[in-house]
Protein backbone atom coordinates (compact mmCIF):
# COMPACT_ATOMS: atom_id res chain seq x y z
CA UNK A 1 -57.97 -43.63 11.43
CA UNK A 2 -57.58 -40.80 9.23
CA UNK A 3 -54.27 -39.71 10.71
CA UNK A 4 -52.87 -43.04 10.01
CA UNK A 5 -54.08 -43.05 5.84
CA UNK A 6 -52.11 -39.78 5.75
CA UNK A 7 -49.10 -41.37 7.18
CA UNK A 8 -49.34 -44.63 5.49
CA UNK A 9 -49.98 -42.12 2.39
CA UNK A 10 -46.85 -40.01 3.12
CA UNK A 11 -44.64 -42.98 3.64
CA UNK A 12 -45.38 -44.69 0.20
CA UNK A 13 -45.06 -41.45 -1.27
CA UNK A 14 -41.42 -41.12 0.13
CA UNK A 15 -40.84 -45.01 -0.66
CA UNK A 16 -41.62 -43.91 -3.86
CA UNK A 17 -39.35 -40.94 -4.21
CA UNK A 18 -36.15 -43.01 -2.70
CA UNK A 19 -37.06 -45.93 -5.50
CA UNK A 20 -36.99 -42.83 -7.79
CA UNK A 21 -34.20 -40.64 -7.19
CA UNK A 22 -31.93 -43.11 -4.91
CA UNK A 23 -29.04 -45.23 -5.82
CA UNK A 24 -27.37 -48.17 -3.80
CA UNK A 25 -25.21 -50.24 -4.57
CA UNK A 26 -22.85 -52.97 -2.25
CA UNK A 27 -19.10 -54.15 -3.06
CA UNK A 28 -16.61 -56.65 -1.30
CA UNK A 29 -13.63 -56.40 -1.76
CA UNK A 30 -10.50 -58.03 -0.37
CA UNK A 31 -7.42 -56.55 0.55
CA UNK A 32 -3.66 -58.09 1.36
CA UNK A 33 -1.69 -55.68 3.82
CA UNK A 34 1.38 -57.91 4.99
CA UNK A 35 2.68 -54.58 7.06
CA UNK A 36 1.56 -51.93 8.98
CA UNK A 37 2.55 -48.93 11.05
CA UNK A 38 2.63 -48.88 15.13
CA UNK A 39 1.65 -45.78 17.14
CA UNK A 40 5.19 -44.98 17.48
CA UNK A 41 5.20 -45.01 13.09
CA UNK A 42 7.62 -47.66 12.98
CA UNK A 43 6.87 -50.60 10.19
CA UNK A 44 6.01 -54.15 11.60
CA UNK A 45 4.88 -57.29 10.26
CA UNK A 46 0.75 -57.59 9.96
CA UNK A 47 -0.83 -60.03 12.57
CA UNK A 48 -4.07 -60.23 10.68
CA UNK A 49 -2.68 -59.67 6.95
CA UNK A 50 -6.02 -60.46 5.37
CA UNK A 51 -8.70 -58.55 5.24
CA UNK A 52 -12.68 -58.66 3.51
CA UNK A 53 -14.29 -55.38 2.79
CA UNK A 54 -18.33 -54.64 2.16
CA UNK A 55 -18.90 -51.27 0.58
CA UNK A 56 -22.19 -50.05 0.82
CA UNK A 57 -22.85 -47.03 -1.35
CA UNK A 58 -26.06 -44.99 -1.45
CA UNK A 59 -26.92 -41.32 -3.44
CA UNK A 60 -29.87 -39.30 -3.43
CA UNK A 61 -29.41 -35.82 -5.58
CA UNK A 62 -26.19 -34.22 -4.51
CA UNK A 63 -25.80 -36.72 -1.55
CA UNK A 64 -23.65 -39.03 -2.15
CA UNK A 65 -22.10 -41.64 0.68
CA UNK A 66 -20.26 -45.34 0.67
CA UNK A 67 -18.92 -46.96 3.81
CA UNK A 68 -15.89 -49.35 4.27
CA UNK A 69 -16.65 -52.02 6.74
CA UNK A 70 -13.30 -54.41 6.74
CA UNK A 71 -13.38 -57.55 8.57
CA UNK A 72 -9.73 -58.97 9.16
CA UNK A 73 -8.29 -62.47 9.19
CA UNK A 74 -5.08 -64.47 8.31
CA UNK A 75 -4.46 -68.68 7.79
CA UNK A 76 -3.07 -70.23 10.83
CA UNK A 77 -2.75 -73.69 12.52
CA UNK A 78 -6.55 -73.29 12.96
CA UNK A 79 -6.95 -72.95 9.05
CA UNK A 80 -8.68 -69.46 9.49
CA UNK A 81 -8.66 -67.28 12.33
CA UNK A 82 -11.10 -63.67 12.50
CA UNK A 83 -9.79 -60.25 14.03
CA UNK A 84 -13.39 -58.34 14.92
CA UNK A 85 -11.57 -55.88 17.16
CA UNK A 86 -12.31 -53.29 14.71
CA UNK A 87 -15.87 -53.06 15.83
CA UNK A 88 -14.88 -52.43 20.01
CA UNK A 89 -15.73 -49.10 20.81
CA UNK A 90 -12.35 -47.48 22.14
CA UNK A 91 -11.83 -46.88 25.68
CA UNK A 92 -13.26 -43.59 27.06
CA UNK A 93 -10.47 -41.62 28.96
CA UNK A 94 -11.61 -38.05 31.56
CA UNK A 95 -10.38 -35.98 29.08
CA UNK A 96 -13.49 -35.07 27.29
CA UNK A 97 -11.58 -33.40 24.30
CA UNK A 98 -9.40 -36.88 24.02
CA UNK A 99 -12.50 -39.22 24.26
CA UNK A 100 -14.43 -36.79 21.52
CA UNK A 101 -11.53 -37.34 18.76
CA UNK A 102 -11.18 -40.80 19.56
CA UNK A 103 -14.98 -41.50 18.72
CA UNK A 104 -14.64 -39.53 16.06
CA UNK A 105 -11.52 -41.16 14.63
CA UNK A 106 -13.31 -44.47 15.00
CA UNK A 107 -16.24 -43.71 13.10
CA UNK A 108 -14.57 -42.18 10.06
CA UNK A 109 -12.71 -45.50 10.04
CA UNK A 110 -15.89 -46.78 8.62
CA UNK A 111 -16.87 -43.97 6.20
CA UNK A 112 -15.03 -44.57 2.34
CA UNK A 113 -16.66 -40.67 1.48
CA UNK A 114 -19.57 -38.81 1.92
CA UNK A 115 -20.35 -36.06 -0.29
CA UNK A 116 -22.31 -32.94 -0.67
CA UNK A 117 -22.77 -30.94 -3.59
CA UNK A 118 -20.32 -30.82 -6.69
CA UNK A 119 -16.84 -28.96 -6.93
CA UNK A 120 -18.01 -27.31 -10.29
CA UNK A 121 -20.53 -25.77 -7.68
CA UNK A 122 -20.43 -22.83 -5.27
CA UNK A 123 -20.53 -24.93 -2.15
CA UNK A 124 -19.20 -28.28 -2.01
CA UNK A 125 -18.19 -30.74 1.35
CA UNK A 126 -16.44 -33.86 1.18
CA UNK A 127 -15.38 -35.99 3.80
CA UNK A 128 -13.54 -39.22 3.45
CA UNK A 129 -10.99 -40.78 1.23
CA UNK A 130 -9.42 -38.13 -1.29
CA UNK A 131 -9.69 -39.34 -5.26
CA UNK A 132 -10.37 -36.38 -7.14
CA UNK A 133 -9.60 -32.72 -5.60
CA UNK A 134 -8.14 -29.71 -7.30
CA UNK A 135 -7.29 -25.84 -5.61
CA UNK A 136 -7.82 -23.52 -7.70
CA UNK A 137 -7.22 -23.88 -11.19
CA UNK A 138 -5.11 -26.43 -10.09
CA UNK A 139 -1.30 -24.46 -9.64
CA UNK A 140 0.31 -26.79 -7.20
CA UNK A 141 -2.75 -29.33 -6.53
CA UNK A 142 -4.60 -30.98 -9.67
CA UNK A 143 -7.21 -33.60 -10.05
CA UNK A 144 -5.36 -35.22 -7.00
CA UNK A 145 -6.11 -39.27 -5.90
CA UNK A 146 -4.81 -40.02 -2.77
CA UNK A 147 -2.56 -42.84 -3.85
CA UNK A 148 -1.03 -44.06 0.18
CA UNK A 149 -4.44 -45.30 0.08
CA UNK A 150 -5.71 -48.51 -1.34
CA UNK A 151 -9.02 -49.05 -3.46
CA UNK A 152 -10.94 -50.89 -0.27
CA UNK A 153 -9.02 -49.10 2.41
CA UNK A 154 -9.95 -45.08 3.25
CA UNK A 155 -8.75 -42.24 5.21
CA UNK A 156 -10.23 -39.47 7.00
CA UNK A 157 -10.11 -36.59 4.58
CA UNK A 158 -11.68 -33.40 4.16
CA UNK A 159 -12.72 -31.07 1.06
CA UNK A 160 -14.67 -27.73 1.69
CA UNK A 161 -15.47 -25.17 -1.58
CA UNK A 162 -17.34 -21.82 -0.06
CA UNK A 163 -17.53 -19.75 -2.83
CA UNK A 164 -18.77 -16.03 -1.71
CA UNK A 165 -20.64 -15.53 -5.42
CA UNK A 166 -23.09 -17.93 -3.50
CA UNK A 167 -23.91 -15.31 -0.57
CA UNK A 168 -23.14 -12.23 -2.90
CA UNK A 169 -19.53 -11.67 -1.05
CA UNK A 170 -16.08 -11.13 -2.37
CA UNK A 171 -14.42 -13.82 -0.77
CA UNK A 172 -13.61 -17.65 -1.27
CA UNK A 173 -12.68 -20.38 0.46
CA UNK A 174 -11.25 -24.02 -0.53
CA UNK A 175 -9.95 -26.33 1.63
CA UNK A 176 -8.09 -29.84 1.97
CA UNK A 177 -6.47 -32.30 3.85
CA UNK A 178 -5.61 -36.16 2.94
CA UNK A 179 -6.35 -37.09 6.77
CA UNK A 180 -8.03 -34.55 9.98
CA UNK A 181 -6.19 -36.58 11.95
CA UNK A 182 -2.92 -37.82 10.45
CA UNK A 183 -2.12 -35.63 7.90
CA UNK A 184 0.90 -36.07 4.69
CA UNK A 185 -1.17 -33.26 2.85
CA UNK A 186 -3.08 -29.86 4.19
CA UNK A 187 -3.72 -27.02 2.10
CA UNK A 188 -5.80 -23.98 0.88
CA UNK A 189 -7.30 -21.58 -1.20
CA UNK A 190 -8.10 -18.10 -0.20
CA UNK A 191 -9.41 -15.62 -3.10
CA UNK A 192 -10.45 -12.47 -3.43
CA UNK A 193 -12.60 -10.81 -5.91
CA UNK A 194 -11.04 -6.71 -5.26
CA UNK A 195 -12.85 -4.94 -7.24
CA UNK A 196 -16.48 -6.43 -6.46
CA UNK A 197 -18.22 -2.76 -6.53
CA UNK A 198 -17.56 -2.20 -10.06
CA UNK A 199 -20.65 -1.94 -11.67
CA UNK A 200 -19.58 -4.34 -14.53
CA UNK A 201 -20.65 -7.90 -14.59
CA UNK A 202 -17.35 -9.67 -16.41
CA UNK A 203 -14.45 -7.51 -14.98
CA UNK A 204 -15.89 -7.52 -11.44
CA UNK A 205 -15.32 -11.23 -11.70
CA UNK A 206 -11.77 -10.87 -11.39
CA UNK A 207 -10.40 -13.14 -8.35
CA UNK A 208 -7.07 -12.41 -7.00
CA UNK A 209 -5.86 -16.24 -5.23
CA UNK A 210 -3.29 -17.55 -2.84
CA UNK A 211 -3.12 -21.23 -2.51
CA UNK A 212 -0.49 -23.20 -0.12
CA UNK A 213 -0.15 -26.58 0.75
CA UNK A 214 2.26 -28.14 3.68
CA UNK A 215 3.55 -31.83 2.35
CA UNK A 216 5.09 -34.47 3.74
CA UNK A 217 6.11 -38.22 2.68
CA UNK A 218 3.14 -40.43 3.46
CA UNK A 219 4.50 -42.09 7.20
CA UNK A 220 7.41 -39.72 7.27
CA UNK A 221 6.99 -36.87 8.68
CA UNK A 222 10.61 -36.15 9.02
CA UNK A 223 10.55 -34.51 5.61
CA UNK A 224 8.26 -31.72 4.93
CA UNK A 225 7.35 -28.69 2.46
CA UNK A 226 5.66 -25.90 1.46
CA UNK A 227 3.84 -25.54 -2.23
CA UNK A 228 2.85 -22.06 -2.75
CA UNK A 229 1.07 -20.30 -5.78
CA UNK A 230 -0.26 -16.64 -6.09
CA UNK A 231 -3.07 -16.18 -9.00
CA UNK A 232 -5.37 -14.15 -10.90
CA UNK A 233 -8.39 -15.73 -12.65
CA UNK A 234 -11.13 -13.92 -14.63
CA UNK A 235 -14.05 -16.45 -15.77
CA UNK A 236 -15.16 -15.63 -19.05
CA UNK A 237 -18.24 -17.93 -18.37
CA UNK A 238 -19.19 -19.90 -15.76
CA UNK A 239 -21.33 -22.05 -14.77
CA UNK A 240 -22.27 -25.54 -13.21
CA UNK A 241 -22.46 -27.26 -16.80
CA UNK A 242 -19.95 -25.32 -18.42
CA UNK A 243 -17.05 -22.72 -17.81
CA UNK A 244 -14.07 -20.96 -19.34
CA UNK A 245 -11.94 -19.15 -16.98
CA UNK A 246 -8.38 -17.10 -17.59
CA UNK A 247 -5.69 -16.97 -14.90
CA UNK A 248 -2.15 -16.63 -14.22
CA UNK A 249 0.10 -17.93 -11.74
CA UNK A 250 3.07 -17.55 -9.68
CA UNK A 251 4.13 -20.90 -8.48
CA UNK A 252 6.65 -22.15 -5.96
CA UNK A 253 6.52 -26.03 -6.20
CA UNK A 254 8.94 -29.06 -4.52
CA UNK A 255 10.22 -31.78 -7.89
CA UNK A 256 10.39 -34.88 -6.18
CA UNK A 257 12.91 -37.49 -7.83
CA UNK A 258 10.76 -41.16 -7.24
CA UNK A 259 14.18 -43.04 -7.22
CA UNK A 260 15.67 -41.49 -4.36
CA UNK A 261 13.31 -39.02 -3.01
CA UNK A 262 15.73 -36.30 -3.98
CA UNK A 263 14.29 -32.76 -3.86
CA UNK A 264 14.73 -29.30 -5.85
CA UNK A 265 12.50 -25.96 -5.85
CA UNK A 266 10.96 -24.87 -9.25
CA UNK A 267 9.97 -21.05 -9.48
CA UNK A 268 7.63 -21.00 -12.43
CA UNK A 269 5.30 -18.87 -13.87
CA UNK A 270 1.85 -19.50 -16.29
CA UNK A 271 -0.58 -18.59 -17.87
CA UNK A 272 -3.89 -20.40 -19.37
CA UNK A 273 -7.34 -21.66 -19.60
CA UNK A 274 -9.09 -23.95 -17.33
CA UNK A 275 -12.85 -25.02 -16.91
CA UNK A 276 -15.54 -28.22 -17.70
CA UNK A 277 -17.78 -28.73 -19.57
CA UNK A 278 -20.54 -31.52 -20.03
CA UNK A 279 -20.88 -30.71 -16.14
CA UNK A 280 -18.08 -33.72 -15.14
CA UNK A 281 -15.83 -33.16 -18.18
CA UNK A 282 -12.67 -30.87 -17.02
CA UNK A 283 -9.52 -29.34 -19.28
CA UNK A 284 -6.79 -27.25 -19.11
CA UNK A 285 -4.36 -25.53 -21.41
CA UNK A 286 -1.36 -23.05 -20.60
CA UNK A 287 1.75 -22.44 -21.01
CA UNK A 288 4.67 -22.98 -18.13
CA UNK A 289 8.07 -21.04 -17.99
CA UNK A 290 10.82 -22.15 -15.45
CA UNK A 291 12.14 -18.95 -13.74
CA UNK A 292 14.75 -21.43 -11.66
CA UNK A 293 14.48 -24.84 -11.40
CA UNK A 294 16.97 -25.04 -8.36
CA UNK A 295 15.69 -22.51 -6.23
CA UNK A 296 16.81 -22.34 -2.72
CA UNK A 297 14.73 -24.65 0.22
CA UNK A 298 13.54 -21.19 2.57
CA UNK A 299 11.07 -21.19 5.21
CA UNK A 300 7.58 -20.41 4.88
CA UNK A 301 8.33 -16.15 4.91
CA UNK A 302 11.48 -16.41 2.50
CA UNK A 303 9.61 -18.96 0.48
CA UNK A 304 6.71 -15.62 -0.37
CA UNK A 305 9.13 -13.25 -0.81
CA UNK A 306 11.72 -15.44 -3.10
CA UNK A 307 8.85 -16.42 -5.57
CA UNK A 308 7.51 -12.61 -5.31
CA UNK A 309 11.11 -10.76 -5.95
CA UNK A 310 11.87 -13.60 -8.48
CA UNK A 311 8.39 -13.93 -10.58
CA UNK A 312 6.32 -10.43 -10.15
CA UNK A 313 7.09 -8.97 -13.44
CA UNK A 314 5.98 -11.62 -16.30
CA UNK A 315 8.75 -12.94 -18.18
CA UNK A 316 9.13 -14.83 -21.25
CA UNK A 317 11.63 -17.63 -21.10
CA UNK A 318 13.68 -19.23 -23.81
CA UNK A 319 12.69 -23.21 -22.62
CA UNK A 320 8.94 -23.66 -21.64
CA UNK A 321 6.23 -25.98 -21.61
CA UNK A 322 3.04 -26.11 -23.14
CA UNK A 323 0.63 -28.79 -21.62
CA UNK A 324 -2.91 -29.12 -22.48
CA UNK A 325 -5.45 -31.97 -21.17
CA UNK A 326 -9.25 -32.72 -20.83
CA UNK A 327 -10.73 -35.38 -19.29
CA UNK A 328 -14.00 -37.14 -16.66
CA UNK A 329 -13.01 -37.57 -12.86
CA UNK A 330 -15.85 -39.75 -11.05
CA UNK A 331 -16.40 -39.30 -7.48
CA UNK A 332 -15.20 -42.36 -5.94
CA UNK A 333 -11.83 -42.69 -7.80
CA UNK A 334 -13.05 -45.49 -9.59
CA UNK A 335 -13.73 -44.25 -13.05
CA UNK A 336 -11.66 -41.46 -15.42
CA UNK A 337 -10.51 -40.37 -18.95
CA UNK A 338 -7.96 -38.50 -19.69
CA UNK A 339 -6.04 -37.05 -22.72
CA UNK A 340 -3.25 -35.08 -22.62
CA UNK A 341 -0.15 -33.56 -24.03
CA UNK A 342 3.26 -31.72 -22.88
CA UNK A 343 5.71 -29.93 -25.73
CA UNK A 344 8.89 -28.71 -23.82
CA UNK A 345 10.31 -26.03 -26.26
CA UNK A 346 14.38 -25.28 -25.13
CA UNK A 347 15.92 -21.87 -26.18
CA UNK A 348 12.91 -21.77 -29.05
CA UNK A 349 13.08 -24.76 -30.26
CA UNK A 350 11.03 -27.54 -30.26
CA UNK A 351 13.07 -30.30 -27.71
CA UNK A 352 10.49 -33.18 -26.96
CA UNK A 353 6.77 -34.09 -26.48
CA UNK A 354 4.61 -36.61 -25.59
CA UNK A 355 0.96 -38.09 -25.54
CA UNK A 356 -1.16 -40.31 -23.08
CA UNK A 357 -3.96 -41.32 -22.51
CA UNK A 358 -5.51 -43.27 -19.57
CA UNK A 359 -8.80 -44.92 -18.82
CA UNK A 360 -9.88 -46.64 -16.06
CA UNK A 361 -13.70 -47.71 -15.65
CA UNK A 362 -15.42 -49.99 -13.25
CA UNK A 363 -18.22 -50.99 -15.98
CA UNK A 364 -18.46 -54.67 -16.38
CA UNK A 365 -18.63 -55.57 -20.09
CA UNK A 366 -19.16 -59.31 -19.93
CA UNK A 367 -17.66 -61.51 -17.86
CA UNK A 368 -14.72 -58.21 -17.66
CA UNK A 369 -14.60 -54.99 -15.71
CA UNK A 370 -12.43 -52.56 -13.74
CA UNK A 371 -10.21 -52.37 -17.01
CA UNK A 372 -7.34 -49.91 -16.86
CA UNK A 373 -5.65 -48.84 -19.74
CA UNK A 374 -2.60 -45.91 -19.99
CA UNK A 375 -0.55 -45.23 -22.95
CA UNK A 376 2.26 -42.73 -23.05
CA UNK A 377 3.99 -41.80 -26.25
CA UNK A 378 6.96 -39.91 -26.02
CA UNK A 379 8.62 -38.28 -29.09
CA UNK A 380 12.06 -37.75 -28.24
CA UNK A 381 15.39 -36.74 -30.66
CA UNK A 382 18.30 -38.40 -31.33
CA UNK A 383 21.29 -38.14 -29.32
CA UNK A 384 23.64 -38.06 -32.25
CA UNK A 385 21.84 -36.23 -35.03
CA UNK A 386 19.53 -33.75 -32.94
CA UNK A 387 16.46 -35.06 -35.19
CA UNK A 388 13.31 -36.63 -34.09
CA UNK A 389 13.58 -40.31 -34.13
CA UNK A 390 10.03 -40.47 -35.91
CA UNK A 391 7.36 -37.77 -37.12
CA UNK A 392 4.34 -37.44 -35.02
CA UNK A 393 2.34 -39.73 -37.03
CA UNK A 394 4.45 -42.86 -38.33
CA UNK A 395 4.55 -42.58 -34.21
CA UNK A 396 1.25 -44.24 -33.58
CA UNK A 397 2.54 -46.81 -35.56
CA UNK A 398 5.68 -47.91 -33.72
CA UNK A 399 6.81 -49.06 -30.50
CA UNK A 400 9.45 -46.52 -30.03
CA UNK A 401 9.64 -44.85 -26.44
CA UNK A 402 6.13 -46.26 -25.45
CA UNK A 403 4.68 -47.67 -22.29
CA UNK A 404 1.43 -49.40 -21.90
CA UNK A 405 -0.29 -50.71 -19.24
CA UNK A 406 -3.30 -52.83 -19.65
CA UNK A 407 -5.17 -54.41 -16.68
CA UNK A 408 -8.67 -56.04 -16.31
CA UNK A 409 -10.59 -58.04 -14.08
CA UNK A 410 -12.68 -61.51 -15.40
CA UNK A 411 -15.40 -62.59 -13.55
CA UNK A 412 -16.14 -65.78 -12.63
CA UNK A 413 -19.05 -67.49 -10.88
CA UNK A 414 -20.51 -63.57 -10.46
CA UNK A 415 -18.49 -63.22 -7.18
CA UNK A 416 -15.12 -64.16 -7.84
CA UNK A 417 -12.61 -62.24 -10.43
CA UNK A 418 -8.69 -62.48 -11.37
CA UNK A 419 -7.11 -59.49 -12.40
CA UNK A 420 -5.08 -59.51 -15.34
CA UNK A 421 -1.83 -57.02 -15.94
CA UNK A 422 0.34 -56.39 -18.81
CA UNK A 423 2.95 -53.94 -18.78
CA UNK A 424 4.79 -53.10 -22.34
CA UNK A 425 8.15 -50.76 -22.26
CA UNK A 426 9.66 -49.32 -25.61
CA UNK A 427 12.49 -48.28 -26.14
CA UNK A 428 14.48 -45.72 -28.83
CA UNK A 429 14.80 -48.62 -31.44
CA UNK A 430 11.17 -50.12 -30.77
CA UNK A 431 12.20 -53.40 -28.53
CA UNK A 432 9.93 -53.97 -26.09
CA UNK A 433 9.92 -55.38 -22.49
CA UNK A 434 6.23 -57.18 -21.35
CA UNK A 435 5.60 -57.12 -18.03
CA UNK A 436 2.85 -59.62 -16.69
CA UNK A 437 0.93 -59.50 -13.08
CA UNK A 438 -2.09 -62.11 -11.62
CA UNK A 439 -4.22 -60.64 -8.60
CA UNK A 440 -7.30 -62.40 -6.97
CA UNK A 441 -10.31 -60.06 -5.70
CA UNK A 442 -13.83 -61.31 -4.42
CA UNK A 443 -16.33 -59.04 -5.44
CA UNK A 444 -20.52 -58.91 -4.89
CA UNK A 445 -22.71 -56.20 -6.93
């Protein structure tokens, strides 16, 4: 009788502590996919286009975990028909190794992230869908959302941190991949700290990096690439609240052009600060020269030695960049604030800038959440005089070279909610060009 007060004791008093220090939460959402990809990666029409997502979230300290349960359907003669195939275990094969991944594949289907630990911390795993993941101090992969994926849908991805200042060694490790399985990004970190044994506690901070990622275009693996970036960082404080930290970089990056896929090798070098602070508040500020903005494509030896023999010895170029930004990344990809700015300087002088500023939160304020906002002002000159078209200030008062996009969703009848887009263009003389878009998403808190 005894035994069982304890136990009835122990179980309120972990009831309790779950009530306490636990968070749930459950989402539906509904997606529209009217195409998909085949085994052999060809594109073919959707048979069930439809599709109604629950979300079940739950956190506990630095656990976190939501899962993506999608059940598909499409409007036929029968008015509605239901695709559950989803939920059929996958036929086992005799290859043991082949049956293993194909289990495993299944059940990340059903896992939107789980998460252990933050990346402002020594030792972090994620593994799931990709929203916010930086290498580094973010040379060739910043704050990066897995965009090929859609806000109910989620991929098999993996983040590892293993920082060796946890276990008192000189070496760290980062890792990342959009997919374990399927792949269009995979990439790492490997640091060093050399001279550990000094008996100094700043200088023997000093981390010597090499990051690399291998890229391809998201279904296409025809096309692929190497990013590549060799730095030095020396934190000047760090810690899991708050951190300043100095580095330098040698970067070998791919400029994609969006309209036609077009690409060219940039050789750049810079130099900066990066940290957070506030514990989920991040910002960085350097400044960028182009050593060659056409480099040749090599392979993955020639790429190393090219951006070596080209960028070793710092150089100070006549055109540069200065960027600075600061801003809150959540977890899921839901929420963030930014700020930023870029100033390209050519041959010394001052050529263009710009300012933006996005938000996106998933706070209901009334009957209206998930609102999205991005501005971007650019300040540009004029193509006849060489002057800037406006002065920084009388700027936030015009329309000139600005684009806005504003989105929101209303709720109605607590489960259902239209989402509402406008899109405003600017151009040099201040005309503008609104855009407007009307979604539909069911949604249950």
């Amino acid at each position: 009788m005894q035994n069982r007060k304890s136990l009835l004791l122990l179980l309120v008093l972990f009831s309790i502590n779950i009530s306490l220090f636990a968070g749930f939460g459950f989402d539906v959402g509904l997606n529209y996919t009217p195409t998909t990809v085949d085994d052999s990666g060809t594109e073919i029409d959707s048979e069930y286009p439809f599709s109604l997502v629950a979300l079940p979230s739950f956190s506990s300290g630095n656990f976190a975990m939501e899962l993506n349960a999608p059940v598909f359907f499409k409007f036929d003669t029968s008015l509605l028909s239901f695709d559950y195939s989803n939920y059929s275990l996958p036929t086992a094969s005799d290859d043991f190794i082949e049956t293993s991944l194909l289990y495993t594949k299944y059940i990340f289907s059903f896992i939107n992230y789980i998460q252990i630990g933050s990346f402002n911390d020594d030792l972090a795993l994620r593994l799931g869908k990709i929203t916010n993941s930086s290498l580094g101090d973010g040379a060739i992969l910043y704050h990066f959302k897995d965009d090929n994926v859609g806000k109910f849908d989620t991929r098999a991805g993996l983040q590892v941190k293993l920082d060796g200042a946890a276990t008192n060694l000189p070496l760290s490790v980062e890792l990342i991949t959009t997919d374990l399985f399927n792949p269009d990004l995979l990439g790492g970190r490997f640091a060093i700290r050399p001279i550990f044994f000094l008996n100094n506690n700043f200088l023997n901070k000093l981390t010597l990096g090499y990051s690399v990622t291998y890229n391809t275009f998201y279904n296409d693996p025809s096309t692929s690439w190497f990013n590549i970036a060799y730095d030095i960082q020396l934190p000047l404080f760090k810690t899991s609240n708050n951190s300043m930290i100095l580095y330098y970089d040698l970067i070998s990056e791919e400029i994609t052009d969006t309209s036609d896929n077009s690409q060219t090798k940039s050789l750049s070098q810079r130099f900066g600060l990066f940290g957070w602070y506030l514990t989920s508040f991040s910002y960085d500020a350097h400044i960028k020269n182009i050593i060659e903005d056409n480099a040749y494509h090599y392979d993955f030896g020639k790429l190393n030695y090219d951006l070596l023999s080209k960028t070793i010895i710092p150089q100070f170029k006549r055109d540069f960049i200065v960027s600075a930004n600061t801003g809150y990344y959540s977890n899921n990809g839901l929420s963030e604030f930014t700020l930023g700015s870029d100033i390209q300087f050519s041959d010394l002088i001052l050529d263009n800038y710009s300012v933006n500023l996005n938000i996106k939160s998933s706070k209901a304020i009334g009957p209206i959440s998930n609102i999205s906002a991005a501005l971007e002002k650019n300040y540009i000159k004029d193509s006849t005089t060489g002057a800037f078209i406006e002065d920084f200030i009388t700027g936030f008062t015009t329309l000139k070279n600005i684009n806005i996009n504003l989105s929101a969703n209303i709720i109605f009848y607590q489960i259902n909610e239209i989402t509402v887009g406008l899109t405003i263009e600017g151009d040099e003389l201040g005309n503008i060009d609104p855009k407007y878009s009307l979604g539909y998403k069911f949604s249950l808190l």
